[in-house]
PDB file of N, CA and C in Angstrom:
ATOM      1  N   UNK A   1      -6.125  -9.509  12.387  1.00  0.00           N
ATOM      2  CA  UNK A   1      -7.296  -8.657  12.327  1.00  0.00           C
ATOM      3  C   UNK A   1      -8.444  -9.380  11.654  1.00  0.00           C
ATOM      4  N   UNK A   2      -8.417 -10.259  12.034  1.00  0.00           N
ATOM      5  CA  UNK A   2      -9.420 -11.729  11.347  1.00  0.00           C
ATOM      6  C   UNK A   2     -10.712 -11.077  11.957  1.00  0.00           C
ATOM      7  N   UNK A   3     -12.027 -11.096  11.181  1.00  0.00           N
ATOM      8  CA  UNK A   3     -13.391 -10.926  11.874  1.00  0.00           C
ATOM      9  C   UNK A   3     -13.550  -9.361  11.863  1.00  0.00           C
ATOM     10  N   UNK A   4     -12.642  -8.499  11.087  1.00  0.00           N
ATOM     11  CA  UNK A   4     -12.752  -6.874  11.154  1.00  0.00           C
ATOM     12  C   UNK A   4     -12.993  -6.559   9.872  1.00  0.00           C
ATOM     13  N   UNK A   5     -13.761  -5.603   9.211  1.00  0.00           N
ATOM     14  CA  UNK A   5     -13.760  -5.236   7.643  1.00  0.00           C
ATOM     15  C   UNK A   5     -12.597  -4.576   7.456  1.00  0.00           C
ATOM     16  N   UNK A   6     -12.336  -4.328   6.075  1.00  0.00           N
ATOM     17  CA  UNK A   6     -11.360  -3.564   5.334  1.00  0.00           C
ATOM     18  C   UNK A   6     -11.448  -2.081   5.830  1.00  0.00           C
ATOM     19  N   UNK A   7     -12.703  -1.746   5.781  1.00  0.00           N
ATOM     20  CA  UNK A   7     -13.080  -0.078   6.038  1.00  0.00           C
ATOM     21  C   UNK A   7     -12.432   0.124   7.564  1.00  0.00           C
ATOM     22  N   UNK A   8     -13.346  -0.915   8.462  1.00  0.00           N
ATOM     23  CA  UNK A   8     -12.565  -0.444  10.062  1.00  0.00           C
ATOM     24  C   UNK A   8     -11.300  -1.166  10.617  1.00  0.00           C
ATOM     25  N   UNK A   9     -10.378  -1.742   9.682  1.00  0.00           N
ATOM     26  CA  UNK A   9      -9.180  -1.909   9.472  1.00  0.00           C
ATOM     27  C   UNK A   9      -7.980  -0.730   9.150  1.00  0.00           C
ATOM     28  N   UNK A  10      -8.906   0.089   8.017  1.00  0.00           N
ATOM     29  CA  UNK A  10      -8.304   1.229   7.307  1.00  0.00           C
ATOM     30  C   UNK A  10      -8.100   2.332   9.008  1.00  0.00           C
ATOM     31  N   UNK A  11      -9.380   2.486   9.616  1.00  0.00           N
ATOM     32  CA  UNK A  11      -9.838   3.360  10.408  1.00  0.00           C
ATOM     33  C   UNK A  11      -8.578   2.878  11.292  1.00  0.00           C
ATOM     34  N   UNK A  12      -8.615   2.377  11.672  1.00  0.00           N
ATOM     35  CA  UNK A  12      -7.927   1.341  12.965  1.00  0.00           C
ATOM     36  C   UNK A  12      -6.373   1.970  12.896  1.00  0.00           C
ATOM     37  N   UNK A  13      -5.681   1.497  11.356  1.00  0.00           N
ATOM     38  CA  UNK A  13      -4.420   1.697  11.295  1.00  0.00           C
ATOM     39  C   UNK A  13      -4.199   3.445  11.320  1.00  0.00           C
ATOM     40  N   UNK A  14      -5.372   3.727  10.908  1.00  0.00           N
ATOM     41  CA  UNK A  14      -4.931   5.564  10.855  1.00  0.00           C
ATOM     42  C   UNK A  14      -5.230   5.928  12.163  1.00  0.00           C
ATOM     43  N   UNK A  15      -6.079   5.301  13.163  1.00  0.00           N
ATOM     44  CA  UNK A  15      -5.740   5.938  14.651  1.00  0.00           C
ATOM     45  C   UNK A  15      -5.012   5.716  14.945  1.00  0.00           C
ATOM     46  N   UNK A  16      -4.356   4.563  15.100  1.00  0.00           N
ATOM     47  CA  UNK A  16      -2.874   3.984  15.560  1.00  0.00           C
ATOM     48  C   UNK A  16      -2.009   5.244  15.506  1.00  0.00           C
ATOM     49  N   UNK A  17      -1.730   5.004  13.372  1.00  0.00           N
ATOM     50  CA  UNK A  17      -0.462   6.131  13.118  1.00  0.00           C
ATOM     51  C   UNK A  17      -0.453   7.310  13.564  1.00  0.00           C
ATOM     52  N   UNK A  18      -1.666   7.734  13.839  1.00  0.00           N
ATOM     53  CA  UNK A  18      -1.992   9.310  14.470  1.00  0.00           C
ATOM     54  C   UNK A  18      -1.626   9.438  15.871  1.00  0.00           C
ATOM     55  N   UNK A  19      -2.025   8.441  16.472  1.00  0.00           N
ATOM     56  CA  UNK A  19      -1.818   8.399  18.104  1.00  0.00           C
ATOM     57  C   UNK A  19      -0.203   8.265  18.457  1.00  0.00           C
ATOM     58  N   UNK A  20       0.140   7.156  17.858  1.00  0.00           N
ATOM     59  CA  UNK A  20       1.777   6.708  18.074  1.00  0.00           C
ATOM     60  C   UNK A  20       2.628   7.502  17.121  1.00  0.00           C
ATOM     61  N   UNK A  21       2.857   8.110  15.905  1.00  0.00           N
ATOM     62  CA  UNK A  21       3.094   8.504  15.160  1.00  0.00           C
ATOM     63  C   UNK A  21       4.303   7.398  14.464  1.00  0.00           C
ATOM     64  N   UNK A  22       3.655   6.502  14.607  1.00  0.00           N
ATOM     65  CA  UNK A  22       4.540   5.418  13.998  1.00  0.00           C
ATOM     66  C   UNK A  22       4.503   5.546  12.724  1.00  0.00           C
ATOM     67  N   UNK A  23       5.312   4.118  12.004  1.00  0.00           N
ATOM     68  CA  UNK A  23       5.663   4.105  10.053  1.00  0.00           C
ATOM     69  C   UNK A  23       4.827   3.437  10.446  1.00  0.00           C
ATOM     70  N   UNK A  24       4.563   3.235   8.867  1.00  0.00           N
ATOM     71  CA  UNK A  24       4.037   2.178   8.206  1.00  0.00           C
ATOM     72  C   UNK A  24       4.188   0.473   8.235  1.00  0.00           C
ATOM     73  N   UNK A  25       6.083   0.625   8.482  1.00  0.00           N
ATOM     74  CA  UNK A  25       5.999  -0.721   8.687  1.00  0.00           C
ATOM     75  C   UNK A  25       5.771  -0.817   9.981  1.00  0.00           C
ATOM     76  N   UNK A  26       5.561  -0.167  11.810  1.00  0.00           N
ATOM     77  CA  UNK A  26       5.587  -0.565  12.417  1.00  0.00           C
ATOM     78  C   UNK A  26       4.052  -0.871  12.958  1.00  0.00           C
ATOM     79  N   UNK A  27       3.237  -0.264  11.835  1.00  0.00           N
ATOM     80  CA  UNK A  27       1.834  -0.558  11.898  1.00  0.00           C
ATOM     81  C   UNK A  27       1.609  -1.628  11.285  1.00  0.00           C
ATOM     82  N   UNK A  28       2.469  -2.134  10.032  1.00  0.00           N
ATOM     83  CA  UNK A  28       1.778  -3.105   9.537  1.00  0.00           C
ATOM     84  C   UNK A  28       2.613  -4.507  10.660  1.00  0.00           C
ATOM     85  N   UNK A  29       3.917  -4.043  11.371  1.00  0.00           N
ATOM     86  CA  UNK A  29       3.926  -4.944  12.137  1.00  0.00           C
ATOM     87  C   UNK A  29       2.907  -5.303  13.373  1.00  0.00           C
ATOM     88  N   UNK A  30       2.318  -4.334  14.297  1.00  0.00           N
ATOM     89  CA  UNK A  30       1.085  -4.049  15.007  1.00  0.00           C
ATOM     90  C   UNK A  30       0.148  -4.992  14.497  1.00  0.00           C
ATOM     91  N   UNK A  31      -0.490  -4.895  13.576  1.00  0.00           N
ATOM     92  CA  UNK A  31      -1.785  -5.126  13.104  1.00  0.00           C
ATOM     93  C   UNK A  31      -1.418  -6.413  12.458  1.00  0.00           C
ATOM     94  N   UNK A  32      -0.547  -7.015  12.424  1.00  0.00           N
ATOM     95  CA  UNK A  32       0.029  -8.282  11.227  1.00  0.00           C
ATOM     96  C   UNK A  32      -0.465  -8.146  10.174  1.00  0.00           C
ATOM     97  N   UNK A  33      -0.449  -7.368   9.606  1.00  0.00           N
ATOM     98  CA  UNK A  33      -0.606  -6.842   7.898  1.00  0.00           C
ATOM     99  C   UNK A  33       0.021  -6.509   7.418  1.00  0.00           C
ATOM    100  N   UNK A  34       0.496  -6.719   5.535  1.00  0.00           N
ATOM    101  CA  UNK A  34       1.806  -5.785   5.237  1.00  0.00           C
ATOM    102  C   UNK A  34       1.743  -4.894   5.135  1.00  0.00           C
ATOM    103  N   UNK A  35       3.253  -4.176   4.720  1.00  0.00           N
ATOM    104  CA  UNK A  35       3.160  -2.857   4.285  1.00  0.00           C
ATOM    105  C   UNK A  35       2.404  -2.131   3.518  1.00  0.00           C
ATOM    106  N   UNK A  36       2.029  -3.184   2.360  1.00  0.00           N
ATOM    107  CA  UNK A  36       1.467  -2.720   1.050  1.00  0.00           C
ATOM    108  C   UNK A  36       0.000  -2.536   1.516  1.00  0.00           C
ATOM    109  N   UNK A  37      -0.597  -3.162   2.747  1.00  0.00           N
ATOM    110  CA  UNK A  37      -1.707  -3.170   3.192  1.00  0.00           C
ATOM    111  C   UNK A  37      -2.156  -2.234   3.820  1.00  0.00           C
ATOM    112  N   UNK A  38      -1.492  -1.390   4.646  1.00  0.00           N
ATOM    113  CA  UNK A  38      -1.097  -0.274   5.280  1.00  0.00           C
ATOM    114  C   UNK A  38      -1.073   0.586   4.684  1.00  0.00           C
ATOM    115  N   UNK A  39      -0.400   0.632   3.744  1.00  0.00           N
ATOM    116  CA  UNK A  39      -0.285   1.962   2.841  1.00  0.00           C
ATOM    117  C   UNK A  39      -1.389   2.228   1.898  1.00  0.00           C
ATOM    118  N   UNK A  40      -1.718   0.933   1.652  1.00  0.00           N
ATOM    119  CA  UNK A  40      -3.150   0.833   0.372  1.00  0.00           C
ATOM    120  C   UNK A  40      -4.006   1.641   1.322  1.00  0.00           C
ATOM    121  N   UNK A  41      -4.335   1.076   2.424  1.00  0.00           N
ATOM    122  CA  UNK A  41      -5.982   1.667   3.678  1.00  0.00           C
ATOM    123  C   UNK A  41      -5.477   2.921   3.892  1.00  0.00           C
ATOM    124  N   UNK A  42      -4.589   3.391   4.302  1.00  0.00           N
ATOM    125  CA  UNK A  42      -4.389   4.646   5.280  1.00  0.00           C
ATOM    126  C   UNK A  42      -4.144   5.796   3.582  1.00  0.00           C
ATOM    127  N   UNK A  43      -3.843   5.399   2.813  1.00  0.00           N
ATOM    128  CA  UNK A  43      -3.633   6.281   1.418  1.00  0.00           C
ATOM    129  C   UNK A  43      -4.860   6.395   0.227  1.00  0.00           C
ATOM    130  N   UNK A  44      -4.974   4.801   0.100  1.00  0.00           N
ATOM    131  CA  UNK A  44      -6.455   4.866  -1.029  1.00  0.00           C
ATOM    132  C   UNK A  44      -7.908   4.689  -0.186  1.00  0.00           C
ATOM    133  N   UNK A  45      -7.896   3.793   0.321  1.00  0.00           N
ATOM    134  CA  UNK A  45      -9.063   3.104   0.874  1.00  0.00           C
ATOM    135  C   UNK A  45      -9.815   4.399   2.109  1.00  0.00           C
ATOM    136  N   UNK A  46      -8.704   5.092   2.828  1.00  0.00           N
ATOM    137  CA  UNK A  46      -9.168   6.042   4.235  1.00  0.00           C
ATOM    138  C   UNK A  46     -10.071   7.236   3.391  1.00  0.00           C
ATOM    139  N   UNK A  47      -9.475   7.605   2.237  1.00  0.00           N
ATOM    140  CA  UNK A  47     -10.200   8.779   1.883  1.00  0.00           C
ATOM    141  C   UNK A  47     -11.683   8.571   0.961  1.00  0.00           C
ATOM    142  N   UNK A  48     -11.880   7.501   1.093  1.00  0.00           N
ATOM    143  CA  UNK A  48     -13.312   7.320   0.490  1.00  0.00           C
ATOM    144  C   UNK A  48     -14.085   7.242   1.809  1.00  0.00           C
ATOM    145  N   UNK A  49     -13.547   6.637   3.198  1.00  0.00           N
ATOM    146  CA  UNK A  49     -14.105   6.441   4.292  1.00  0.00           C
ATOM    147  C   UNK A  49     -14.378   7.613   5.026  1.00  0.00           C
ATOM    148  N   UNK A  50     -13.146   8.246   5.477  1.00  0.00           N
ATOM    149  CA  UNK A  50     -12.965   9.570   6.394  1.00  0.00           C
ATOM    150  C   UNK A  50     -11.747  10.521   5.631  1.00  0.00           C
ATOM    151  N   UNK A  51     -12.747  11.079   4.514  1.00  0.00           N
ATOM    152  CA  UNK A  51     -11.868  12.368   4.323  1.00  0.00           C
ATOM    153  C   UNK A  51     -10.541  12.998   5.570  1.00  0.00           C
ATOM    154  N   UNK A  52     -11.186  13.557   6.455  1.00  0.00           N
ATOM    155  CA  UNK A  52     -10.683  14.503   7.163  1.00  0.00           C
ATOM    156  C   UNK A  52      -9.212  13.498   8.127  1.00  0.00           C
ATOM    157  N   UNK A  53      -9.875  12.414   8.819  1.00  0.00           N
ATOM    158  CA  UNK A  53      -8.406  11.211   9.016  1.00  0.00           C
ATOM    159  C   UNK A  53      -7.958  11.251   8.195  1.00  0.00           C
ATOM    160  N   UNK A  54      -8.019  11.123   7.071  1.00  0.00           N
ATOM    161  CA  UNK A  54      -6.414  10.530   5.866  1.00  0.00           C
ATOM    162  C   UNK A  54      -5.866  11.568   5.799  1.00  0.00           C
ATOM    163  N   UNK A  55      -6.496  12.725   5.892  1.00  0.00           N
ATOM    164  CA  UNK A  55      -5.221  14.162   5.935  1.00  0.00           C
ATOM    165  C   UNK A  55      -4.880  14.219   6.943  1.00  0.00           C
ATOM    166  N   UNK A  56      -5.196  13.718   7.891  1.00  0.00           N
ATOM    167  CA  UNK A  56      -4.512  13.786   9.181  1.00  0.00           C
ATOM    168  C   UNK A  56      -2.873  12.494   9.040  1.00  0.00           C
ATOM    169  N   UNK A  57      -3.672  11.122   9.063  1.00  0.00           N
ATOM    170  CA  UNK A  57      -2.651  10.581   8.944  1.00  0.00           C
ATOM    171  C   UNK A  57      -1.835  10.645   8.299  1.00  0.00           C
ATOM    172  N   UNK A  58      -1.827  11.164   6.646  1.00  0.00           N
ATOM    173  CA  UNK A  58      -1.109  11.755   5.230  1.00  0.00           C
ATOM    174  C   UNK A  58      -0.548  13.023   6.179  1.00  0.00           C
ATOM    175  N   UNK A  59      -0.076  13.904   6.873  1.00  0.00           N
ATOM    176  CA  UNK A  59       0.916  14.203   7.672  1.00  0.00           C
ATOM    177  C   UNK A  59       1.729  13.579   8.292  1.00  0.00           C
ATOM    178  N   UNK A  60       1.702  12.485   9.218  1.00  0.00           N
ATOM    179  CA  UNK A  60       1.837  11.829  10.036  1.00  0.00           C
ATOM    180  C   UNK A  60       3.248  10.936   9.080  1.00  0.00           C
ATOM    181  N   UNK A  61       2.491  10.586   8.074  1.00  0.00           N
ATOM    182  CA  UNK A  61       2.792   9.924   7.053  1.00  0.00           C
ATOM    183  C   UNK A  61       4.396  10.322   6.564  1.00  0.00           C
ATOM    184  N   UNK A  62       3.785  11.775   6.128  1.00  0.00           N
ATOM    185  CA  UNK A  62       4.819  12.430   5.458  1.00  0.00           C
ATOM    186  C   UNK A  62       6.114  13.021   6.105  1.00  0.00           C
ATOM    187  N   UNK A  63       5.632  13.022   7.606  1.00  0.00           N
ATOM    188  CA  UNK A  63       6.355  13.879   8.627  1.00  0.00           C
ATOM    189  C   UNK A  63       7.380  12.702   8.705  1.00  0.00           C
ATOM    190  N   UNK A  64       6.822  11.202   9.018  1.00  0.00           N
ATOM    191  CA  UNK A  64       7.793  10.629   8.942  1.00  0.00           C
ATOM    192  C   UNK A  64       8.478  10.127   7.935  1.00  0.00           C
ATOM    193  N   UNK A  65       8.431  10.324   6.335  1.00  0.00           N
ATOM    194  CA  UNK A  65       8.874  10.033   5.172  1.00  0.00           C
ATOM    195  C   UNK A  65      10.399  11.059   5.559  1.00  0.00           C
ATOM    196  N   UNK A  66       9.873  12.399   5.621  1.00  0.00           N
ATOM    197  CA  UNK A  66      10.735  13.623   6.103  1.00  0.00           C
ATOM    198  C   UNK A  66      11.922  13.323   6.769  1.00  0.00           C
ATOM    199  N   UNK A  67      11.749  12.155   7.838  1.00  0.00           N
ATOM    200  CA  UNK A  67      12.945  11.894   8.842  1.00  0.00           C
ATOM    201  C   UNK A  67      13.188  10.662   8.439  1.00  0.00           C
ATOM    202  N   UNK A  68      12.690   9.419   7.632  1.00  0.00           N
ATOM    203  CA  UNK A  68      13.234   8.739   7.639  1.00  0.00           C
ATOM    204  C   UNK A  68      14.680   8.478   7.756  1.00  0.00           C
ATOM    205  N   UNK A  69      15.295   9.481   6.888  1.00  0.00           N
ATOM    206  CA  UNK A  69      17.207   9.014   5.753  1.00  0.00           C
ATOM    207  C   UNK A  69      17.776   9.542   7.808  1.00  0.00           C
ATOM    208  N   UNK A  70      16.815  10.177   8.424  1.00  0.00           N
ATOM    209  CA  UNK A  70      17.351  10.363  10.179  1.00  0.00           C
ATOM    210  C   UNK A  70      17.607   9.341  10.879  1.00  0.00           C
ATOM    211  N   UNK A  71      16.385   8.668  10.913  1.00  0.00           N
ATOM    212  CA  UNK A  71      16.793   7.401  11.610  1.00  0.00           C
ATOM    213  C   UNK A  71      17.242   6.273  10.897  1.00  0.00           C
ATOM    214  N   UNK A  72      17.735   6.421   9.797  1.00  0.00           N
ATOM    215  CA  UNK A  72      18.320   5.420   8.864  1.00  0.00           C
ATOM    216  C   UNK A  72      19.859   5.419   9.493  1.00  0.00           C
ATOM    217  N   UNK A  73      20.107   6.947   9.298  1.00  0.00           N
ATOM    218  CA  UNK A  73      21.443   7.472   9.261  1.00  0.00           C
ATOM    219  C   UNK A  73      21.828   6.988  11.131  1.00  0.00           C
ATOM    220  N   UNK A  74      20.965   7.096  11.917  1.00  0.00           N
ATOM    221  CA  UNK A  74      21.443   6.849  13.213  1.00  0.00           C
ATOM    222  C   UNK A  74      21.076   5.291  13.253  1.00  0.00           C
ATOM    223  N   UNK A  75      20.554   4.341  12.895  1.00  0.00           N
ATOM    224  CA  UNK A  75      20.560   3.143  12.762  1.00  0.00           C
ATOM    225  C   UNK A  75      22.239   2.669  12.528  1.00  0.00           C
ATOM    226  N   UNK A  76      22.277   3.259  11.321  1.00  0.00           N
ATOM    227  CA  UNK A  76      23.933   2.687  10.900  1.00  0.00           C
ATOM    228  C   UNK A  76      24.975   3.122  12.006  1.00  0.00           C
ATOM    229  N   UNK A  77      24.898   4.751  12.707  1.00  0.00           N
ATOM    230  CA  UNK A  77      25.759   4.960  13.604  1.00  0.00           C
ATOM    231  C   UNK A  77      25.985   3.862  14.706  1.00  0.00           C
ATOM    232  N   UNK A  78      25.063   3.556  15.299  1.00  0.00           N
ATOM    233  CA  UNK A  78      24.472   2.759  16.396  1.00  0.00           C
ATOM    234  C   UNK A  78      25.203   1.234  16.021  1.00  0.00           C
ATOM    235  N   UNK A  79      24.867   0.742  15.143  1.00  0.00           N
ATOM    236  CA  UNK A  79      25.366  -0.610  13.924  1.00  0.00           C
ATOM    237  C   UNK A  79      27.032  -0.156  14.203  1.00  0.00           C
ATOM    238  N   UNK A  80      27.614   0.865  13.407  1.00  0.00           N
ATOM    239  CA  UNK A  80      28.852   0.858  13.691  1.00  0.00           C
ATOM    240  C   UNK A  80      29.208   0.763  14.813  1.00  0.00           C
ATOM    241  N   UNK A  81      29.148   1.796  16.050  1.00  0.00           N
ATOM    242  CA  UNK A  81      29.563   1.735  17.004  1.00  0.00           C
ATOM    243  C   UNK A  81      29.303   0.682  18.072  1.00  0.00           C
ATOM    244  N   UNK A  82      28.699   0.154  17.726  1.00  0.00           N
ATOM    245  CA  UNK A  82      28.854  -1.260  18.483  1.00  0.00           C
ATOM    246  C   UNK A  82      29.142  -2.006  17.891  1.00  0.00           C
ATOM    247  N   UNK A  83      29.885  -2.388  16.998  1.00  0.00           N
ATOM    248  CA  UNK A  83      30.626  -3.456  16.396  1.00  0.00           C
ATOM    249  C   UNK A  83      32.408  -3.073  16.239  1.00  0.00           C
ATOM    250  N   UNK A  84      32.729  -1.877  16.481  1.00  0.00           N
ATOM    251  CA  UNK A  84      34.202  -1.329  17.074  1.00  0.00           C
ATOM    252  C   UNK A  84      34.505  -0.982  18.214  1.00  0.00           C
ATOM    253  N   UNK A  85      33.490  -1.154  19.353  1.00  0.00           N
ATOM    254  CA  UNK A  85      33.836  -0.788  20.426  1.00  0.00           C
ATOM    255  C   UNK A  85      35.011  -1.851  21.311  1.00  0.00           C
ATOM    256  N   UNK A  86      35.673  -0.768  21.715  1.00  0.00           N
ATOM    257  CA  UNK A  86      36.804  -1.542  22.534  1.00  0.00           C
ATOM    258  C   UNK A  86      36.417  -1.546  24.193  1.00  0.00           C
ATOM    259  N   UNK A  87      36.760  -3.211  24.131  1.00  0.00           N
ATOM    260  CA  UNK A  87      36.972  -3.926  25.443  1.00  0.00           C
ATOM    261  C   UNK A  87      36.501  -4.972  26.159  1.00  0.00           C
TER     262      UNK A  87
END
């Protein structure tokens, strides 16, 4: 994201998360930025920019905090069952 400011960086990653309803890390994979970068714009940096986006994405956010231990928990199923499968 070389040649973009911080502000329409911030903007950028919170349309993303809103549109795709992706994490964090799969935005900061998107955008090649870290996590900590991601979370800084779309949490500190969005609400000095666009009030009304960061509560949008701060759902988005949270909705998926909510399901994470979900797809954690089916990650490992998935992990197991293909590493005992017979034949």
């Amino acid at each position: 994201m070389k040649g973009v400011s911080i502000e329409e960086r911030a903007v950028n990653l919170a349309h993303y998360i809103i549109e795709t309803k992706d994490t964090v890390r799969g935005a900061a994979r998107k955008f090649g930025v870290s996590k900590s970068t991601v979370h800084k714009d779309v949490s500190e940096r969005l609400t000095h920019i666009n009030k009304a986006l960061a509560i949008e994405v701060r759902a988005v956010l949270d909705e998926n905090k909510a399901e994470r231990h979900i797809r954690g928990g089916m990650a490992t199923k998935h992990k197991f069952e293909d590493k005992h499968k017979v034949g």
